[in-house]
C-alpha atoms as a PDB file:
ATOM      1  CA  UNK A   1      91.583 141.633  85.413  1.00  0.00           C
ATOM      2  CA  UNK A   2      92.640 138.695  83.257  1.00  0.00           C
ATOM      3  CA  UNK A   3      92.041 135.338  85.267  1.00  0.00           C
ATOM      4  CA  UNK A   4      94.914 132.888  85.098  1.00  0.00           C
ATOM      5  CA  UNK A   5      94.367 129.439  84.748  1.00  0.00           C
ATOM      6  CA  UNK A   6      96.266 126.937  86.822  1.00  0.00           C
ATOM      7  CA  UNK A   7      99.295 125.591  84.895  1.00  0.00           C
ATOM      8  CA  UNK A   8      99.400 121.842  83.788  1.00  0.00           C
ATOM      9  CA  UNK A   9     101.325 119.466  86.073  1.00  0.00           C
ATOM     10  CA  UNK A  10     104.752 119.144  85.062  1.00  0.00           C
ATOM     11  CA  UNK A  11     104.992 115.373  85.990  1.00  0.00           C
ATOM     12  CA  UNK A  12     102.667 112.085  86.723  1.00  0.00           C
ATOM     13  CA  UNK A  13     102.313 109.880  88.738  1.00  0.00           C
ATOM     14  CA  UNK A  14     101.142 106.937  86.761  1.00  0.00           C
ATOM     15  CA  UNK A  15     100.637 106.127  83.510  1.00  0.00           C
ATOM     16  CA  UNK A  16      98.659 102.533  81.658  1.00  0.00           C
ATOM     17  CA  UNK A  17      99.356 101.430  78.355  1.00  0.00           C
ATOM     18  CA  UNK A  18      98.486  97.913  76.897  1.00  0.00           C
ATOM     19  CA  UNK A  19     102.739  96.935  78.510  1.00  0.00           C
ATOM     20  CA  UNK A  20     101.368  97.335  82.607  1.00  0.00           C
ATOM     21  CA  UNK A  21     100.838  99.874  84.643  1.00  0.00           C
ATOM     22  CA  UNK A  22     104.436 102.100  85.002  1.00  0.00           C
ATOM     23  CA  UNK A  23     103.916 104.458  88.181  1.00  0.00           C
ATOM     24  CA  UNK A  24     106.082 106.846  90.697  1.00  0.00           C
ATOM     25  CA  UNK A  25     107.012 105.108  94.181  1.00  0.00           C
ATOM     26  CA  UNK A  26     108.914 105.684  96.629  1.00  0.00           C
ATOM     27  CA  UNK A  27     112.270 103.367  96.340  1.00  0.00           C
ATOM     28  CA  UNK A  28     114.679 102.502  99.598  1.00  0.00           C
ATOM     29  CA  UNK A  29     117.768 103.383  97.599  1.00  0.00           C
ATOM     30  CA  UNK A  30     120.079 100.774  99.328  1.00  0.00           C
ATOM     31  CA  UNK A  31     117.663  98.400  98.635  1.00  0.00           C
ATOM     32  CA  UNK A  32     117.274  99.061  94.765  1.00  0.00           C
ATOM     33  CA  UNK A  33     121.466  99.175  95.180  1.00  0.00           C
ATOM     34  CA  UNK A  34     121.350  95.332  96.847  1.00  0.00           C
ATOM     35  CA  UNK A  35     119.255  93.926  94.247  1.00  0.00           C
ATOM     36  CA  UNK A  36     121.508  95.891  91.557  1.00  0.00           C
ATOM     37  CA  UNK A  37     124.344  94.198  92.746  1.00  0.00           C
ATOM     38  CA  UNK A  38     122.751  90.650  92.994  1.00  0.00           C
ATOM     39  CA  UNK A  39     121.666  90.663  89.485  1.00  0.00           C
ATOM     40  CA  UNK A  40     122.473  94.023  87.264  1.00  0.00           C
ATOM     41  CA  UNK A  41     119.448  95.359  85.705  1.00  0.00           C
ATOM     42  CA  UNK A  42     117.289  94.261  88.527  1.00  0.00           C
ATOM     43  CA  UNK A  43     117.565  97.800  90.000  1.00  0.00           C
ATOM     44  CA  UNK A  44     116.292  99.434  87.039  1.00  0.00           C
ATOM     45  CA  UNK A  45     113.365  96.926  86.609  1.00  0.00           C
ATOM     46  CA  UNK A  46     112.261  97.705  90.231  1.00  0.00           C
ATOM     47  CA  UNK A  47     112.464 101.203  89.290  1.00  0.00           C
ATOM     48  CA  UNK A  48     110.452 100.398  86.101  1.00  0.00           C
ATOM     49  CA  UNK A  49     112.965 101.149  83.400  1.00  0.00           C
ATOM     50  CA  UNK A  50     112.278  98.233  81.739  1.00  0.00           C
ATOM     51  CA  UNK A  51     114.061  98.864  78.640  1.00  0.00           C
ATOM     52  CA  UNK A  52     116.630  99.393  80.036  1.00  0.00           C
ATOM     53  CA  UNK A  53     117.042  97.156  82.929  1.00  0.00           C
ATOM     54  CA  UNK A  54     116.485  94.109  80.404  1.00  0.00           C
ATOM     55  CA  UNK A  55     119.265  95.496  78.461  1.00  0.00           C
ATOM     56  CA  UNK A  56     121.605  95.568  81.610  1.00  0.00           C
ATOM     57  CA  UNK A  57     120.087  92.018  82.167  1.00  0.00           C
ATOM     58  CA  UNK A  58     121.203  90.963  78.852  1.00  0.00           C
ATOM     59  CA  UNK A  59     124.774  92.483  79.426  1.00  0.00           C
ATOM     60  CA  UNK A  60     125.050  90.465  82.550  1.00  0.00           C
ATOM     61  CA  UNK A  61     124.515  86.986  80.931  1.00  0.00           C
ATOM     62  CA  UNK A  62     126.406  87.535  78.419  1.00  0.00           C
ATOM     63  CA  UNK A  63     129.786  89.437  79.876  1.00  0.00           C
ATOM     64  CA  UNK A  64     129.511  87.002  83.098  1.00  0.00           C
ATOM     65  CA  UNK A  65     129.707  83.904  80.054  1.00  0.00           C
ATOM     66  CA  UNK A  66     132.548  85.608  78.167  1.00  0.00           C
ATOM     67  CA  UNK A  67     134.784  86.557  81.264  1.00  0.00           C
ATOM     68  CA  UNK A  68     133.760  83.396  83.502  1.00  0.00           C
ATOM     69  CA  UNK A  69     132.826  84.780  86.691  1.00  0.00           C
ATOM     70  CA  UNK A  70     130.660  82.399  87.817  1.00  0.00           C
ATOM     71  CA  UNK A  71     132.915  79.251  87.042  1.00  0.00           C
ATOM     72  CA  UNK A  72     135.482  81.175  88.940  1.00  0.00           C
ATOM     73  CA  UNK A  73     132.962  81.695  91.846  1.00  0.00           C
ATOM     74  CA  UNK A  74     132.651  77.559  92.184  1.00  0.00           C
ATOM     75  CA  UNK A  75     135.815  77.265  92.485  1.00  0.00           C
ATOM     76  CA  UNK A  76     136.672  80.091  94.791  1.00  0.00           C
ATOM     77  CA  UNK A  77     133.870  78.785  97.084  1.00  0.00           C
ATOM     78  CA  UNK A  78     135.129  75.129  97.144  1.00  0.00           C
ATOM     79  CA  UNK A  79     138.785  76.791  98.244  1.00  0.00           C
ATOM     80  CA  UNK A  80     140.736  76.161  94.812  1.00  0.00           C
ATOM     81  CA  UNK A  81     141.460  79.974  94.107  1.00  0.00           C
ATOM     82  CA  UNK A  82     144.226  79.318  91.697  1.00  0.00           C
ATOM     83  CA  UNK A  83     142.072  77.331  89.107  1.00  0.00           C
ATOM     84  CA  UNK A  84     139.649  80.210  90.085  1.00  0.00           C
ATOM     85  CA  UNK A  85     141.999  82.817  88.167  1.00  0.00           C
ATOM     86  CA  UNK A  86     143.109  80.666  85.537  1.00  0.00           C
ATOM     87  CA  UNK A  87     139.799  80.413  84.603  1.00  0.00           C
ATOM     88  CA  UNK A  88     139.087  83.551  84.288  1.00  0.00           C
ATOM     89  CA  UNK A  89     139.376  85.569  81.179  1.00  0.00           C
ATOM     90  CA  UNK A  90     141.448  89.008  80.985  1.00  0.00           C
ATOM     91  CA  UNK A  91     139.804  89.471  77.837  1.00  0.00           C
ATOM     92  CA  UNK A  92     136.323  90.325  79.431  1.00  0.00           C
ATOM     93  CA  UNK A  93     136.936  90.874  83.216  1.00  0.00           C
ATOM     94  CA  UNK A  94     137.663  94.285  83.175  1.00  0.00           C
ATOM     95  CA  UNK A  95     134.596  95.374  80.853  1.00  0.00           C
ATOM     96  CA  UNK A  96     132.650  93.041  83.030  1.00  0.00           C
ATOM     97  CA  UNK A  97     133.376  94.938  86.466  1.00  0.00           C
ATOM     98  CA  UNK A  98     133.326  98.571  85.146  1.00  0.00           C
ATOM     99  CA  UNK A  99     129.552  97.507  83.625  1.00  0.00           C
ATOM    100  CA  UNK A 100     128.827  96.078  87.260  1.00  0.00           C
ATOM    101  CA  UNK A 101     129.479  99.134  89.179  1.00  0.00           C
ATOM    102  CA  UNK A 102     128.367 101.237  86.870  1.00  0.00           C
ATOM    103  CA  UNK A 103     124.835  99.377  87.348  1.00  0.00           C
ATOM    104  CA  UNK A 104     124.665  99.736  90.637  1.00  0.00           C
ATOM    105  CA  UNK A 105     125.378 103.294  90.700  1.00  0.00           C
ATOM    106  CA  UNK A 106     123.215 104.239  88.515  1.00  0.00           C
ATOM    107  CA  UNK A 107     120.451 102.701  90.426  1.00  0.00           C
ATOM    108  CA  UNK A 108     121.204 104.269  93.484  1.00  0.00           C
ATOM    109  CA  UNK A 109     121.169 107.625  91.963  1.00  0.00           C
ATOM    110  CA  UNK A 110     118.411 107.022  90.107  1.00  0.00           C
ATOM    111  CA  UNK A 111     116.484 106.025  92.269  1.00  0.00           C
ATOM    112  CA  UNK A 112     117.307 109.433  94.751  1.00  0.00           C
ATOM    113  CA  UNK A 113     116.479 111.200  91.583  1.00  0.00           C
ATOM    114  CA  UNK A 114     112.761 109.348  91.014  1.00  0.00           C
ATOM    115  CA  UNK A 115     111.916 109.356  94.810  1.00  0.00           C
ATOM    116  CA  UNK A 116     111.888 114.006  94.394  1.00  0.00           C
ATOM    117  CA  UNK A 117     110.138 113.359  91.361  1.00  0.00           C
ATOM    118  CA  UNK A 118     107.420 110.636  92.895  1.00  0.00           C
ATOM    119  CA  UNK A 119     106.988 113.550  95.790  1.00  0.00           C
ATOM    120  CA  UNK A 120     106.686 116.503  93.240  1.00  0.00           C
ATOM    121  CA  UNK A 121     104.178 114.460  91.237  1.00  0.00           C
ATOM    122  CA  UNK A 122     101.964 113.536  94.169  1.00  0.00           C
ATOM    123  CA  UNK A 123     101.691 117.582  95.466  1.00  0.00           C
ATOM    124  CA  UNK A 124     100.889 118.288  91.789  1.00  0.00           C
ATOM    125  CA  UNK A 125      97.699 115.106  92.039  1.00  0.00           C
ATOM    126  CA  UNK A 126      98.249 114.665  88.188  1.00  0.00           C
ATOM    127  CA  UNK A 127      94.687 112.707  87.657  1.00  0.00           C
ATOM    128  CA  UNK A 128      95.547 108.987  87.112  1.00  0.00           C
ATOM    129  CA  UNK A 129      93.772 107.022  84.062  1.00  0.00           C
ATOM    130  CA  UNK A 130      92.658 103.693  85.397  1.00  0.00           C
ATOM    131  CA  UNK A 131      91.185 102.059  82.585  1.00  0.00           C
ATOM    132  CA  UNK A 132      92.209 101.059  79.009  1.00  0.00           C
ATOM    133  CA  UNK A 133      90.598  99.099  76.042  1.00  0.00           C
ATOM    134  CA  UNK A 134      92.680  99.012  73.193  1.00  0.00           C
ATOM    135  CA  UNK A 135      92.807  96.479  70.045  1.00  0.00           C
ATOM    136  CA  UNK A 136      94.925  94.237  71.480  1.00  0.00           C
ATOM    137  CA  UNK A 137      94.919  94.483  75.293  1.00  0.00           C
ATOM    138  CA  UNK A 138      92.944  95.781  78.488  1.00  0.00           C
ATOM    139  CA  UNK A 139      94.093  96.790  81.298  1.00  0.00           C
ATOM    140  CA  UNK A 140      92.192  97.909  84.419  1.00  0.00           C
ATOM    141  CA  UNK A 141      93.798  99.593  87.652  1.00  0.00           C
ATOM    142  CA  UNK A 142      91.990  97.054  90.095  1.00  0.00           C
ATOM    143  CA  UNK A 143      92.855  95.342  93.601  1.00  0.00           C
ATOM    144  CA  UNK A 144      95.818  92.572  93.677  1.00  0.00           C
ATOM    145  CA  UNK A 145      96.659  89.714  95.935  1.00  0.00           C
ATOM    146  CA  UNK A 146     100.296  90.394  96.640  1.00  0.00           C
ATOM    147  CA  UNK A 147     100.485  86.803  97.626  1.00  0.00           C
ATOM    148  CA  UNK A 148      98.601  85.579  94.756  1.00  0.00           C
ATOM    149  CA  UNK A 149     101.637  87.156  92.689  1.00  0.00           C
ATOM    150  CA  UNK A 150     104.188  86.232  94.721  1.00  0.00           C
ATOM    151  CA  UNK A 151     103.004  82.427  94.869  1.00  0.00           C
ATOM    152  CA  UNK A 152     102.993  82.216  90.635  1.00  0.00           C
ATOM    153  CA  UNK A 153     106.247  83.696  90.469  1.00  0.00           C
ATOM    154  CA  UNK A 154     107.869  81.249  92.720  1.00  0.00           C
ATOM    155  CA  UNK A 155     106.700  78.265  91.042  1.00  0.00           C
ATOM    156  CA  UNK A 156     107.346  79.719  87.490  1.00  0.00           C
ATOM    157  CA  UNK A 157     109.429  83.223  87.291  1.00  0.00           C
ATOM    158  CA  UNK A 158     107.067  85.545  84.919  1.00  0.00           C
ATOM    159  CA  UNK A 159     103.786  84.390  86.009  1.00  0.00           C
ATOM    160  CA  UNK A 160     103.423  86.601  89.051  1.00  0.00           C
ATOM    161  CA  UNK A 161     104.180  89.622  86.053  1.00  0.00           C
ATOM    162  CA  UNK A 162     101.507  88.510  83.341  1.00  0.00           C
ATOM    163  CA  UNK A 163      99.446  88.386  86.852  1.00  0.00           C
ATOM    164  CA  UNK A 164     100.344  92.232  87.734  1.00  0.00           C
ATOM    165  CA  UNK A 165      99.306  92.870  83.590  1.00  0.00           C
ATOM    166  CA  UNK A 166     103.081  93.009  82.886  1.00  0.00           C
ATOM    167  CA  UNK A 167     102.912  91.147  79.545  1.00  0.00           C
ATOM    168  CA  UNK A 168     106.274  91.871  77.732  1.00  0.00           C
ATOM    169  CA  UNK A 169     108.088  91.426  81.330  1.00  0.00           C
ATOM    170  CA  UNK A 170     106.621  88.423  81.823  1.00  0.00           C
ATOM    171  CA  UNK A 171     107.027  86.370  78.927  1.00  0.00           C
ATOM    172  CA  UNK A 172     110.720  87.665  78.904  1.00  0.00           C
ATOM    173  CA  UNK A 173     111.182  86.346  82.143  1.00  0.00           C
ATOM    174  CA  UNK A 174     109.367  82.660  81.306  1.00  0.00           C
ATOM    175  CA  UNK A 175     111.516  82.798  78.453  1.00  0.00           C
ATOM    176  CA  UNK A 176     115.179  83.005  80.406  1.00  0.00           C
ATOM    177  CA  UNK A 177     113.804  80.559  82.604  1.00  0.00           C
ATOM    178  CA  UNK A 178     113.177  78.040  80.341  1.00  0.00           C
ATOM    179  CA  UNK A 179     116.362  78.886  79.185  1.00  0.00           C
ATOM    180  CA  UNK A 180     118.694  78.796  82.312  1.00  0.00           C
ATOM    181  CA  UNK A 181     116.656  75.424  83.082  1.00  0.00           C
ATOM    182  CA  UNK A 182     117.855  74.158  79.794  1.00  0.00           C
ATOM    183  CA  UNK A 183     121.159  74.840  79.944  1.00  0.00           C
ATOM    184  CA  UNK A 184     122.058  73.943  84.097  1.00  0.00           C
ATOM    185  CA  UNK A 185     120.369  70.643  83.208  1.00  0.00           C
ATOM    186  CA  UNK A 186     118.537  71.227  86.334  1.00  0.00           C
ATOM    187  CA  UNK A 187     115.562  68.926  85.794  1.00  0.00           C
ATOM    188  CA  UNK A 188     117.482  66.001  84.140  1.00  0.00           C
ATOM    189  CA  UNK A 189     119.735  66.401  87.696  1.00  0.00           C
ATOM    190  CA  UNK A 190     116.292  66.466  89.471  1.00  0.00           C
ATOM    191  CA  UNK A 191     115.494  62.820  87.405  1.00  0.00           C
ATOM    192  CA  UNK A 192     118.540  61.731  88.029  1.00  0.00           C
ATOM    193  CA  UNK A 193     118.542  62.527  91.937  1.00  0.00           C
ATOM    194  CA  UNK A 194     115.837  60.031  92.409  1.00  0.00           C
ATOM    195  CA  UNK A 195     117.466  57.210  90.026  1.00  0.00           C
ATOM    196  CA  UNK A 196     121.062  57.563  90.512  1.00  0.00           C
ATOM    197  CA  UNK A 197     121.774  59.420  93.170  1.00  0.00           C
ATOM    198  CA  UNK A 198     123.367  62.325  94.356  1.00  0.00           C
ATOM    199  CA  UNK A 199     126.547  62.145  92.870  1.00  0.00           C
ATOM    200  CA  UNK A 200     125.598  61.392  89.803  1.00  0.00           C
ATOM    201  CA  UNK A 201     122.893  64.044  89.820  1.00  0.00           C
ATOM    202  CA  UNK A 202     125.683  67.081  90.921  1.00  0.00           C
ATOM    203  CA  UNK A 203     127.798  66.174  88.027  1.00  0.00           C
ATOM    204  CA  UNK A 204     124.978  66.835  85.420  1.00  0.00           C
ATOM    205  CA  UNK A 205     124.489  70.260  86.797  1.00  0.00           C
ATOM    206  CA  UNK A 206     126.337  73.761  84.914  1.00  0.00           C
ATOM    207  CA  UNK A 207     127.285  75.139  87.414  1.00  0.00           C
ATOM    208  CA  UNK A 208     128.068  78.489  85.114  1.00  0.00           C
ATOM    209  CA  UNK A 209     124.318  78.765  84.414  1.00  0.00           C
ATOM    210  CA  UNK A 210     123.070  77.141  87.710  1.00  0.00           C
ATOM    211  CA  UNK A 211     124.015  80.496  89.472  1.00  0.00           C
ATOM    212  CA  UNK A 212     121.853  82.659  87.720  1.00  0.00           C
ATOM    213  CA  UNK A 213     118.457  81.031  88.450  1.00  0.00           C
ATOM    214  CA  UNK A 214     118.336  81.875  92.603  1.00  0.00           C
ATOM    215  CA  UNK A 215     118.515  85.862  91.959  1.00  0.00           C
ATOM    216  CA  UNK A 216     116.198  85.371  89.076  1.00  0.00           C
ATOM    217  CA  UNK A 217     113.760  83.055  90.587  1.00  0.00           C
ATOM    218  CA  UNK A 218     113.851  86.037  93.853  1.00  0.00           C
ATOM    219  CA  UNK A 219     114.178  88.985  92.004  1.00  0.00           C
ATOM    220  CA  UNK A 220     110.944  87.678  90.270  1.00  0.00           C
ATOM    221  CA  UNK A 221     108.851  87.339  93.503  1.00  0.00           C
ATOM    222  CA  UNK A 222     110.111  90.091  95.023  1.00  0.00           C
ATOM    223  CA  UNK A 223     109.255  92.251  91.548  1.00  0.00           C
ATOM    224  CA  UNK A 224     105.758  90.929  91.291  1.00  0.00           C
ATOM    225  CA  UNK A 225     104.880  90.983  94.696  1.00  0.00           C
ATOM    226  CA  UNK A 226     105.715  94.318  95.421  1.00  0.00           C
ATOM    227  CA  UNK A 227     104.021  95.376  92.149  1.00  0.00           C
ATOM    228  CA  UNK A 228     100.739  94.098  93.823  1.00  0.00           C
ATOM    229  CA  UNK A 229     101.025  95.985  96.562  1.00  0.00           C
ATOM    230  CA  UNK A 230     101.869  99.192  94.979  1.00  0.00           C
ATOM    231  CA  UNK A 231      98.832  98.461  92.723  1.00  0.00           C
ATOM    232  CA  UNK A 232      96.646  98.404  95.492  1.00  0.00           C
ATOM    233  CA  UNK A 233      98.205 101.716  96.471  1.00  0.00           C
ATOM    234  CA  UNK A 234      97.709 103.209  92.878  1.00  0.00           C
ATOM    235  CA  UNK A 235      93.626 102.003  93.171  1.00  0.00           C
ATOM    236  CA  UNK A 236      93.482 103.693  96.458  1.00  0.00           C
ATOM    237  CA  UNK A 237      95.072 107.001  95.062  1.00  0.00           C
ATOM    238  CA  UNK A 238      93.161 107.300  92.114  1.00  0.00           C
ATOM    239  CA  UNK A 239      89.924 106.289  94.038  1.00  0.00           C
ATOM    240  CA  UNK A 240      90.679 109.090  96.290  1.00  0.00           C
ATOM    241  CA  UNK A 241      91.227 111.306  93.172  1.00  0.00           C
ATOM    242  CA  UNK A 242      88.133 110.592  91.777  1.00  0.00           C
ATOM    243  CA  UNK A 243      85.912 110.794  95.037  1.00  0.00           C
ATOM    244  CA  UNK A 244      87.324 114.571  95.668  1.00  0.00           C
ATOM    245  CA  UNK A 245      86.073 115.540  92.286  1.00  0.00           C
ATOM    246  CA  UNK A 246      82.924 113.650  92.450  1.00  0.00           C
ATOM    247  CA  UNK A 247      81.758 115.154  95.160  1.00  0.00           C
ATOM    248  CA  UNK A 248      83.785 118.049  95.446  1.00  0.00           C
ATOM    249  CA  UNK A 249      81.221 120.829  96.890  1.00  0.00           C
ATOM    250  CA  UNK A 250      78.839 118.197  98.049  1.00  0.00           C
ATOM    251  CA  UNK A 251      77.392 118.305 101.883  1.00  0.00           C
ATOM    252  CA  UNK A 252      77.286 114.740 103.203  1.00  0.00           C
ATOM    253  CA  UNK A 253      76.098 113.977 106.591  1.00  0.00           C
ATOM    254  CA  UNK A 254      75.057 111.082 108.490  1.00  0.00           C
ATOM    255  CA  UNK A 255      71.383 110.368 109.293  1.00  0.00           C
ATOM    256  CA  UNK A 256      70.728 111.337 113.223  1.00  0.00           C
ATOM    257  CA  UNK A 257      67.545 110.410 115.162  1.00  0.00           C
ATOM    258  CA  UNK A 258      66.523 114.142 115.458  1.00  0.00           C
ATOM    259  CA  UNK A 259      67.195 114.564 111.987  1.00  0.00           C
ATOM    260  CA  UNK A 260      65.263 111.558 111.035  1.00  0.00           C
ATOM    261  CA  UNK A 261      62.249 113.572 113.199  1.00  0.00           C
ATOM    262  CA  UNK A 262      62.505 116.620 110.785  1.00  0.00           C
ATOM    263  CA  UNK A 263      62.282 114.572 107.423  1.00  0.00           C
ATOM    264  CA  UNK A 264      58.933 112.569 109.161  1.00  0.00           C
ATOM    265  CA  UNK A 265      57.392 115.952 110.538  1.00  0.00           C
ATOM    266  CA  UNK A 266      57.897 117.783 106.936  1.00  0.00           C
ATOM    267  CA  UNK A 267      55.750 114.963 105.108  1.00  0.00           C
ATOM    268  CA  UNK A 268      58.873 114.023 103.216  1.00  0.00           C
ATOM    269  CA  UNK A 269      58.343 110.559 102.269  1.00  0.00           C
END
């Protein structure tokens, strides 16, 4: 009888490359659909489709400048709804809002699609490569502090990903930071603040490009944070993976007094 070999796993769980780690995890989907909605292309990055959640990303700044929504959002907060809609552009809006909920549902079904996939790729135990020396890059599947992330990301959005070995991520996200800082004059208001006042300090500020930076400066802790953690879970997987076919076979027991007796009495030193 011919012996048949077991067939290759169809899917994996994780894969590292000199970009980061890119693995299979379980998603909430409303969750991945609530950060969709607070900043499209956030969904996808969470789900680590990073090409094309920084393309969303990209769509997002640059629709929400063309149609004004966010000048429109000051002024429908402060109450003034009819300068809201005049400034507003017809041009743009309607492009703007099909791309928005088309964003977030394609993260929710995405991610319904990737959480069968993560639990078909775990039964099939796909073995997980945890180290990689390259030219330009290495990258080890090690322990993270989740807070340690979490902490760099708050005080500069990007750092908490170049912590997590996210390189391209990361320096994308210093570089829109430095860029929405730029442009919502946000430290010359801070200068101001302490030299002129309040008054004079709120006038400085862009309001347009003020809005962006508290979902980006979140999403970023929140990204890199959770990236820890599920780095730590990776470590544990693959350590688990490795143990099983270490030892696979192997009888390990633990040392008794009576069986400490036997060893002395056989002359085993």
């Amino acid at each position: 009888m011919k012996s048949h070999s077991s067939p290759l796993p169809r899917r994996e769980k994780a894969i590292i490359s000199w970009l980061g780690i890119t693995q299979m995890q379980y998603r909430n989907p409303l969750l991945m659909l609530w950060w969709s909605a607070a900043f499209p292309g956030f969904g996808h990055i969470l789900l680590n489709q990073y090409w094309r959640g920084t393309l969303f990303t990209l769509f997002e700044v640059v629709l929400n400048s063309l149609a004004n929504i966010n000048g429109a959002m000051v002024h429908s907060f402060g109450g003034k709804a009819e300068l809201a809609k005049q400034l507003l552009n017809p041009h743009w809006i309607y492009g703007y809002l099909i791309f928005y909920l088309y964003t977030i549902w394609d993260t929710y079904k995405k991610t319904r699609e990737f959480n069968m996939h993560n639990e078909l790729a775990v039964l099939e135990n796909t073995r997980i490569k945890s180290f990689l020396l390259s030219s330009g890059e290495i990258n080890i599947l090690e322990r993270r502090n989740p807070a340690a992330a979490a902490f760099w990301s708050f005080m500069l959005p990007g750092l908490g990903q170049l912590y997590n070995n996210r390189v391209m991520l990361g320096i994308y996200a210093l570089l829109w930071w430095f860029f929405y800082c730029r442009f919502s004059h946000v430290f010359t208001a801070c200068y101001a603040l302490f030299e002129q006042g309040i008054v004079q300090s709120t006038r400085l500020l862009s309001a347009h490009w003020l809005l962006f930076m508290p979902s980006v400066l979140w999403g970023a802790v929140y990204h890199s944070y959770l990236m820890a953690v599920e780095h730590n879970s990776l470590f544990k997987y693959e350590q688990k993976q490795f143990l099983k076919e270490r030892y696979a076979g192997s009888e390990i027991f633990a040392l008794e007094e009576n069986r400490g007796d036997e060893i002395a009495g056989s002359g085993i030193v």
